[in-house]
PDB file of N, CA and C in Angstrom:
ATOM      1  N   UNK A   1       0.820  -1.181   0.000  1.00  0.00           N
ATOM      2  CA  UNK A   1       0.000   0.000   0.000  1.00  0.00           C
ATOM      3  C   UNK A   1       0.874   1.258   0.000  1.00  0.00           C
ATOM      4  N   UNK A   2       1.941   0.987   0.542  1.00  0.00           N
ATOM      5  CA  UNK A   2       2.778   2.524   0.808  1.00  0.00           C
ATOM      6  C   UNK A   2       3.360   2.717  -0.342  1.00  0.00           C
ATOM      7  N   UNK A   3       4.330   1.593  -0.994  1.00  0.00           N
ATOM      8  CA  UNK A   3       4.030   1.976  -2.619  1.00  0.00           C
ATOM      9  C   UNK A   3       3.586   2.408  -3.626  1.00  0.00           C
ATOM     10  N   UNK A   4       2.143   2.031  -3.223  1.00  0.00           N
ATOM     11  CA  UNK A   4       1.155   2.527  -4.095  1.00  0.00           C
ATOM     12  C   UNK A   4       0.844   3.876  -4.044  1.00  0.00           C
ATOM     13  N   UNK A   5       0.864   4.608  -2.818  1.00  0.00           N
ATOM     14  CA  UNK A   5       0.556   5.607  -2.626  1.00  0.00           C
ATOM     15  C   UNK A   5       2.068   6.648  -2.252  1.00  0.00           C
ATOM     16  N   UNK A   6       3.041   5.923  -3.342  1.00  0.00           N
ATOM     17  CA  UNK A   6       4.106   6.851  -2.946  1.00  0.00           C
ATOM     18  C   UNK A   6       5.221   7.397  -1.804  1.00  0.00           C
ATOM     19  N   UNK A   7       5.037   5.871  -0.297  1.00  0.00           N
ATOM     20  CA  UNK A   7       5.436   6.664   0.193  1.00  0.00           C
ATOM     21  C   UNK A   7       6.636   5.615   0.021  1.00  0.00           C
ATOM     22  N   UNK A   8       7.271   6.296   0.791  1.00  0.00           N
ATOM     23  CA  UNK A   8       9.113   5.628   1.104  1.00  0.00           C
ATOM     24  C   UNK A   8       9.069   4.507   2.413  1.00  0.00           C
ATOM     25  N   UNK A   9       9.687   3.913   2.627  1.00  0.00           N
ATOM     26  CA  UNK A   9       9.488   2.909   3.806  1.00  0.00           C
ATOM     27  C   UNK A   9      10.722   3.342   4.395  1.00  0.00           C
ATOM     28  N   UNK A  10      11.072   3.713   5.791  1.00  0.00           N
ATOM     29  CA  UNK A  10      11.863   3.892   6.923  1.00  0.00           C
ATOM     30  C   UNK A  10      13.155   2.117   6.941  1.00  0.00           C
ATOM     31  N   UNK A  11      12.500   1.438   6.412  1.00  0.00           N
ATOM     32  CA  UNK A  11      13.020   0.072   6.819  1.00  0.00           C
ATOM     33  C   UNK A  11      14.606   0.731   6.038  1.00  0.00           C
ATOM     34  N   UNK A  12      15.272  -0.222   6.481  1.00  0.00           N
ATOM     35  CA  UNK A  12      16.736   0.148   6.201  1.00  0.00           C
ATOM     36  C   UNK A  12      17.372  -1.181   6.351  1.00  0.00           C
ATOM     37  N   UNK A  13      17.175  -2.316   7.117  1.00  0.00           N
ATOM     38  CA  UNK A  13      18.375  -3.246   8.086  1.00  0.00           C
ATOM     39  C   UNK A  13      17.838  -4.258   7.643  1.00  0.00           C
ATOM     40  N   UNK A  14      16.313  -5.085   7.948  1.00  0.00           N
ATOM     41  CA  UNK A  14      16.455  -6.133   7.791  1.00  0.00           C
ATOM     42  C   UNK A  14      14.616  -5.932   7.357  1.00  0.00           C
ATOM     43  N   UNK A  15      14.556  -7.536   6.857  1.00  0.00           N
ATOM     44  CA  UNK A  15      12.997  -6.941   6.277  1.00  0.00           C
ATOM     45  C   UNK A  15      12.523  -8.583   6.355  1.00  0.00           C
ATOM     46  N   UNK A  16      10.928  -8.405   6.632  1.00  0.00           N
ATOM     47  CA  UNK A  16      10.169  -9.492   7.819  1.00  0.00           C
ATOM     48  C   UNK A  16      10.832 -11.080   7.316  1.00  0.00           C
ATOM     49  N   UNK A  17      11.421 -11.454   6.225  1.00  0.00           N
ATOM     50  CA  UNK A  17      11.992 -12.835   6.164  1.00  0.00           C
ATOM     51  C   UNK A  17      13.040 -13.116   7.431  1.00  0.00           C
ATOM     52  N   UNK A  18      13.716 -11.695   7.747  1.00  0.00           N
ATOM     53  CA  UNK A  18      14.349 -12.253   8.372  1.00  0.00           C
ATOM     54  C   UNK A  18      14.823 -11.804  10.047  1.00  0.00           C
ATOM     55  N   UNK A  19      13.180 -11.892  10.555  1.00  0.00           N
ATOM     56  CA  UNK A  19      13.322 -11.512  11.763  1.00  0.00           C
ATOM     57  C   UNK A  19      13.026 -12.610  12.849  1.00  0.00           C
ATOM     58  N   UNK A  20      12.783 -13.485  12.467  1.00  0.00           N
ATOM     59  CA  UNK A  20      13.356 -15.301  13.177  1.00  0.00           C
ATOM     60  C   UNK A  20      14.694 -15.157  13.212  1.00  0.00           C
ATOM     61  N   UNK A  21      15.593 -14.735  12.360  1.00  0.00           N
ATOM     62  CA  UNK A  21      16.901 -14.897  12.488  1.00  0.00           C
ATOM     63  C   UNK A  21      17.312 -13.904  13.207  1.00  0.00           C
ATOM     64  N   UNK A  22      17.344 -13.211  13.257  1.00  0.00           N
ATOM     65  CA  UNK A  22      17.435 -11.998  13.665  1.00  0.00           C
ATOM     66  C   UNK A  22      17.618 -12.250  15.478  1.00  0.00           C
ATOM     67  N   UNK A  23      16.535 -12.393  15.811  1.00  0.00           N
ATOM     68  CA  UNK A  23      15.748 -12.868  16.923  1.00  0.00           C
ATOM     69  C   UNK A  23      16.399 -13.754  17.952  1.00  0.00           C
ATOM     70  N   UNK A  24      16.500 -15.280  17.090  1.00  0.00           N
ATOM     71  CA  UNK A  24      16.665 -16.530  17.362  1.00  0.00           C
ATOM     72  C   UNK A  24      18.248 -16.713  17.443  1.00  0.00           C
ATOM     73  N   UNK A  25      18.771 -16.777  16.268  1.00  0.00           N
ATOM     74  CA  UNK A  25      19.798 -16.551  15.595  1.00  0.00           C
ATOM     75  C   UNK A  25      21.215 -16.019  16.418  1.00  0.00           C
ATOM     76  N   UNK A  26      20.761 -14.217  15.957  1.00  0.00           N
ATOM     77  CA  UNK A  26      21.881 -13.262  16.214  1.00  0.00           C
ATOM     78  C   UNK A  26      21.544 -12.742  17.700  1.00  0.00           C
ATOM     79  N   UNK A  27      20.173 -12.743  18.231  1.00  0.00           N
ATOM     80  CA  UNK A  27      19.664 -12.829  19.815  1.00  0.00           C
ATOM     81  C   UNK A  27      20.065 -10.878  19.695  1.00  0.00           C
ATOM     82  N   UNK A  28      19.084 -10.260  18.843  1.00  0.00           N
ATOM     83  CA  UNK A  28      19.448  -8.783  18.774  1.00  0.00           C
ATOM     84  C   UNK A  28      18.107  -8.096  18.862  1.00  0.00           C
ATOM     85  N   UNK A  29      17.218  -8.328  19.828  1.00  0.00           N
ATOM     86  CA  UNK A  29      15.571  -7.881  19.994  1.00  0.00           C
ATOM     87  C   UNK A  29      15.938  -6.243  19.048  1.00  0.00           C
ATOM     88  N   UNK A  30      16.631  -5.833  19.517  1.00  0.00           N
ATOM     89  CA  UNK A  30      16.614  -3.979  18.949  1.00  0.00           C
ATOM     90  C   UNK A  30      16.620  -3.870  17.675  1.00  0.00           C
ATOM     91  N   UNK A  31      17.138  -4.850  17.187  1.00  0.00           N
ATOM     92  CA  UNK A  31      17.183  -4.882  15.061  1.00  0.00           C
ATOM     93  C   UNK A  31      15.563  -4.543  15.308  1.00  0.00           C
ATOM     94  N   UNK A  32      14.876  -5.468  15.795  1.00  0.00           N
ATOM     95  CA  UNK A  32      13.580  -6.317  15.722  1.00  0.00           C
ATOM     96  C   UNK A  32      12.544  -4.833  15.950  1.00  0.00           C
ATOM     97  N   UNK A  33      12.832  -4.163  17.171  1.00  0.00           N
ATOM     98  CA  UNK A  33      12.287  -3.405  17.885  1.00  0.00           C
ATOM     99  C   UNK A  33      12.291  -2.147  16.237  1.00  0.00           C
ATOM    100  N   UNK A  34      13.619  -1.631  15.831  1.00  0.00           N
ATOM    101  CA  UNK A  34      13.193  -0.455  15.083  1.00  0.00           C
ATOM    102  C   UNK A  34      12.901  -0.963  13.830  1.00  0.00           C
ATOM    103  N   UNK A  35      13.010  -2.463  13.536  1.00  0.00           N
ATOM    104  CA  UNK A  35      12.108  -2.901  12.264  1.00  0.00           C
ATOM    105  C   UNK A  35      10.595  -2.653  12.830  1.00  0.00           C
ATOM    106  N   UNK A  36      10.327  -2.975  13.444  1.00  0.00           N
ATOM    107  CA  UNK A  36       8.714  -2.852  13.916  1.00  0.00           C
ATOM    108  C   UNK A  36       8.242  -1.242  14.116  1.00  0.00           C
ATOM    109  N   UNK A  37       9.046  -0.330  14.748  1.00  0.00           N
ATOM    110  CA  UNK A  37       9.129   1.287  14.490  1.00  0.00           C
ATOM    111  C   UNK A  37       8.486   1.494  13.184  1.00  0.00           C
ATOM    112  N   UNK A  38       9.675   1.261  12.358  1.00  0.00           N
ATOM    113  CA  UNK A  38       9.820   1.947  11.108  1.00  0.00           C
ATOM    114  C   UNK A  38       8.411   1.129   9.990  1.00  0.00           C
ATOM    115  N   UNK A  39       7.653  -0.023  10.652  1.00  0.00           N
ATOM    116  CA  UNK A  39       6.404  -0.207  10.158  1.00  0.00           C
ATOM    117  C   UNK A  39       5.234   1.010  10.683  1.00  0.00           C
ATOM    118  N   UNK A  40       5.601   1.213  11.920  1.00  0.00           N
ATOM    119  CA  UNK A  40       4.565   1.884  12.601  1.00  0.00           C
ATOM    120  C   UNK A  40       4.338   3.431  11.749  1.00  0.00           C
ATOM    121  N   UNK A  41       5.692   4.037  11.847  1.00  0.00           N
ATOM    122  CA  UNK A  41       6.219   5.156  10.727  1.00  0.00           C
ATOM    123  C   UNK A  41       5.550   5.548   9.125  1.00  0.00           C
ATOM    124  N   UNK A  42       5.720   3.718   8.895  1.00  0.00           N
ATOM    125  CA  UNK A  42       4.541   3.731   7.466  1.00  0.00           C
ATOM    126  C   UNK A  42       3.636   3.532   7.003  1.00  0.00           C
ATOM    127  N   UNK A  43       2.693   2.992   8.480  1.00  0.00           N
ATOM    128  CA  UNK A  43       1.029   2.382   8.752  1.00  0.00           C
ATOM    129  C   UNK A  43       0.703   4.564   8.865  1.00  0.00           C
ATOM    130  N   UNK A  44       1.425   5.107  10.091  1.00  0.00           N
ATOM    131  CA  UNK A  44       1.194   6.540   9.959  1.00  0.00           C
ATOM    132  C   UNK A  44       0.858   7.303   8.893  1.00  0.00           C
ATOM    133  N   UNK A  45       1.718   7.210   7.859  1.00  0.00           N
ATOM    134  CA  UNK A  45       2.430   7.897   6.608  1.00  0.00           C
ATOM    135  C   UNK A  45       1.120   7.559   5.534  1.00  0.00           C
ATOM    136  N   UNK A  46       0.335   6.296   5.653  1.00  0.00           N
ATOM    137  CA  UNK A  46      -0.439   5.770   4.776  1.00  0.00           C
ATOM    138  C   UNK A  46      -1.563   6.118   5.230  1.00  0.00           C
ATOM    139  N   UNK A  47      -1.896   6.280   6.278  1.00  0.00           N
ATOM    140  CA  UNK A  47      -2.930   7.198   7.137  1.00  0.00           C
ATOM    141  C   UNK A  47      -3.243   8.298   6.974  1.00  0.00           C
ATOM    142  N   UNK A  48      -2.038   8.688   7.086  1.00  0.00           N
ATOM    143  CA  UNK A  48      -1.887  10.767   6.609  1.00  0.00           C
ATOM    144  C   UNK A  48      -2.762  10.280   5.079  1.00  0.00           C
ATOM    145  N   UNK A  49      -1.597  10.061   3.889  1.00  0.00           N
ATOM    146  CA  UNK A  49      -2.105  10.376   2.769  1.00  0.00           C
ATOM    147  C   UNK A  49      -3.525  10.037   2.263  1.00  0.00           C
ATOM    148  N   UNK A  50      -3.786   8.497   3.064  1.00  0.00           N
ATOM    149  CA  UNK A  50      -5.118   8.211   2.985  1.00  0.00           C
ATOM    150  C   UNK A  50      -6.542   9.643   2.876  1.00  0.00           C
ATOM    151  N   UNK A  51      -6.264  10.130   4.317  1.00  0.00           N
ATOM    152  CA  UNK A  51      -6.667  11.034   5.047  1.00  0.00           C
ATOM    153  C   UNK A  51      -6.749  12.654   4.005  1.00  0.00           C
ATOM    154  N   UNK A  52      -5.873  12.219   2.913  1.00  0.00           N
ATOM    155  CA  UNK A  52      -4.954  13.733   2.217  1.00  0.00           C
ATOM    156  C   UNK A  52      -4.975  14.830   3.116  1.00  0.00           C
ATOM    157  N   UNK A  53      -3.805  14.372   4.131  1.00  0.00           N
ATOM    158  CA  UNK A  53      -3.171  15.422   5.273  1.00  0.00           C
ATOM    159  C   UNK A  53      -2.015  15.227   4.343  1.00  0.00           C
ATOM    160  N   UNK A  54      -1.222  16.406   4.876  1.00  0.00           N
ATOM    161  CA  UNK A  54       0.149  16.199   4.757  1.00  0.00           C
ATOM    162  C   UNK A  54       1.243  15.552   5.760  1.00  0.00           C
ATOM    163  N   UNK A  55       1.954  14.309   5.243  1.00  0.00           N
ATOM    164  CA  UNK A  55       2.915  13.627   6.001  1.00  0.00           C
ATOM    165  C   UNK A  55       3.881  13.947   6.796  1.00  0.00           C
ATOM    166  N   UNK A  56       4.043  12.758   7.682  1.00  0.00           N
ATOM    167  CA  UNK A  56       5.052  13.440   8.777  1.00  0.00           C
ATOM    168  C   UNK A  56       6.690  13.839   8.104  1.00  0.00           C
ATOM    169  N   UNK A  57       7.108  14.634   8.129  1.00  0.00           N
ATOM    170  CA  UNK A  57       8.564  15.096   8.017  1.00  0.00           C
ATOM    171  C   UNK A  57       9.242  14.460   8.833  1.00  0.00           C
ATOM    172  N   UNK A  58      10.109  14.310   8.567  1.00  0.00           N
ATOM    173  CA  UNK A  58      11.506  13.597   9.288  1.00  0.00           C
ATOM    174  C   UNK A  58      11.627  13.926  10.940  1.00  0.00           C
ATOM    175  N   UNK A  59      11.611  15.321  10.859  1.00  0.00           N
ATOM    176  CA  UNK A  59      11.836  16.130  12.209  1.00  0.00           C
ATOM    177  C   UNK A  59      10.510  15.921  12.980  1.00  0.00           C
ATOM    178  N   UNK A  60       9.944  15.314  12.647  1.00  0.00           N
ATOM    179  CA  UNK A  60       8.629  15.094  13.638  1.00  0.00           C
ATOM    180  C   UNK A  60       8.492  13.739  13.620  1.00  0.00           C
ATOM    181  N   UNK A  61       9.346  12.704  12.980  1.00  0.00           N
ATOM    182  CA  UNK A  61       9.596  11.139  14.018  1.00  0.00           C
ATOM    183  C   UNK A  61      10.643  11.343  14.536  1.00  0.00           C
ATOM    184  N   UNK A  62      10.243  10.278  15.910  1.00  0.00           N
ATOM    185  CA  UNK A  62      11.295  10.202  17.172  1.00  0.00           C
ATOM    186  C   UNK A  62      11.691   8.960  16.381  1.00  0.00           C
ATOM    187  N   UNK A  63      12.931   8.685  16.277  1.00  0.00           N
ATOM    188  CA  UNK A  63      13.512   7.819  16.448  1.00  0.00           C
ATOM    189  C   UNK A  63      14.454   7.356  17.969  1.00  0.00           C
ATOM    190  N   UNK A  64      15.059   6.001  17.680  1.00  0.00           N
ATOM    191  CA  UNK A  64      15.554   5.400  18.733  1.00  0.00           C
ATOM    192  C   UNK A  64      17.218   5.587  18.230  1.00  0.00           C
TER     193      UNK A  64
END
């Protein structure tokens, strides 16, 4: 959907194939934690445009 509607995805590190490994694996919950952020970031973002608000800017997510 965020595609579709243009937006950019926050994801950067690792992407949902490989968050068993991640997890299990490399035993790194925090990969896990700002992969799950940076969904929340683009469930937001798809909301806004849904909505036709204008999206959040950079400077108005908290990151970790």
């Amino acid at each position: 959907m965020a595609n579709i509607l243009w937006i950019t995805s926050p994801k950067e590190d690792i992407n949902g194939s490989m968050v068993r490994d991640v997890y299990y694996d490399k035993n790194h919950p925090e990969r896990i934690i700002h992969y799950c952020e940076c969904d929340v970031i683009t469930v937001a973002q798809v909301f806004l445009r849904l909505r036709n608000d204008a999206l959040l800017e950079e400077r108005e997510i908290k990151k970790r």
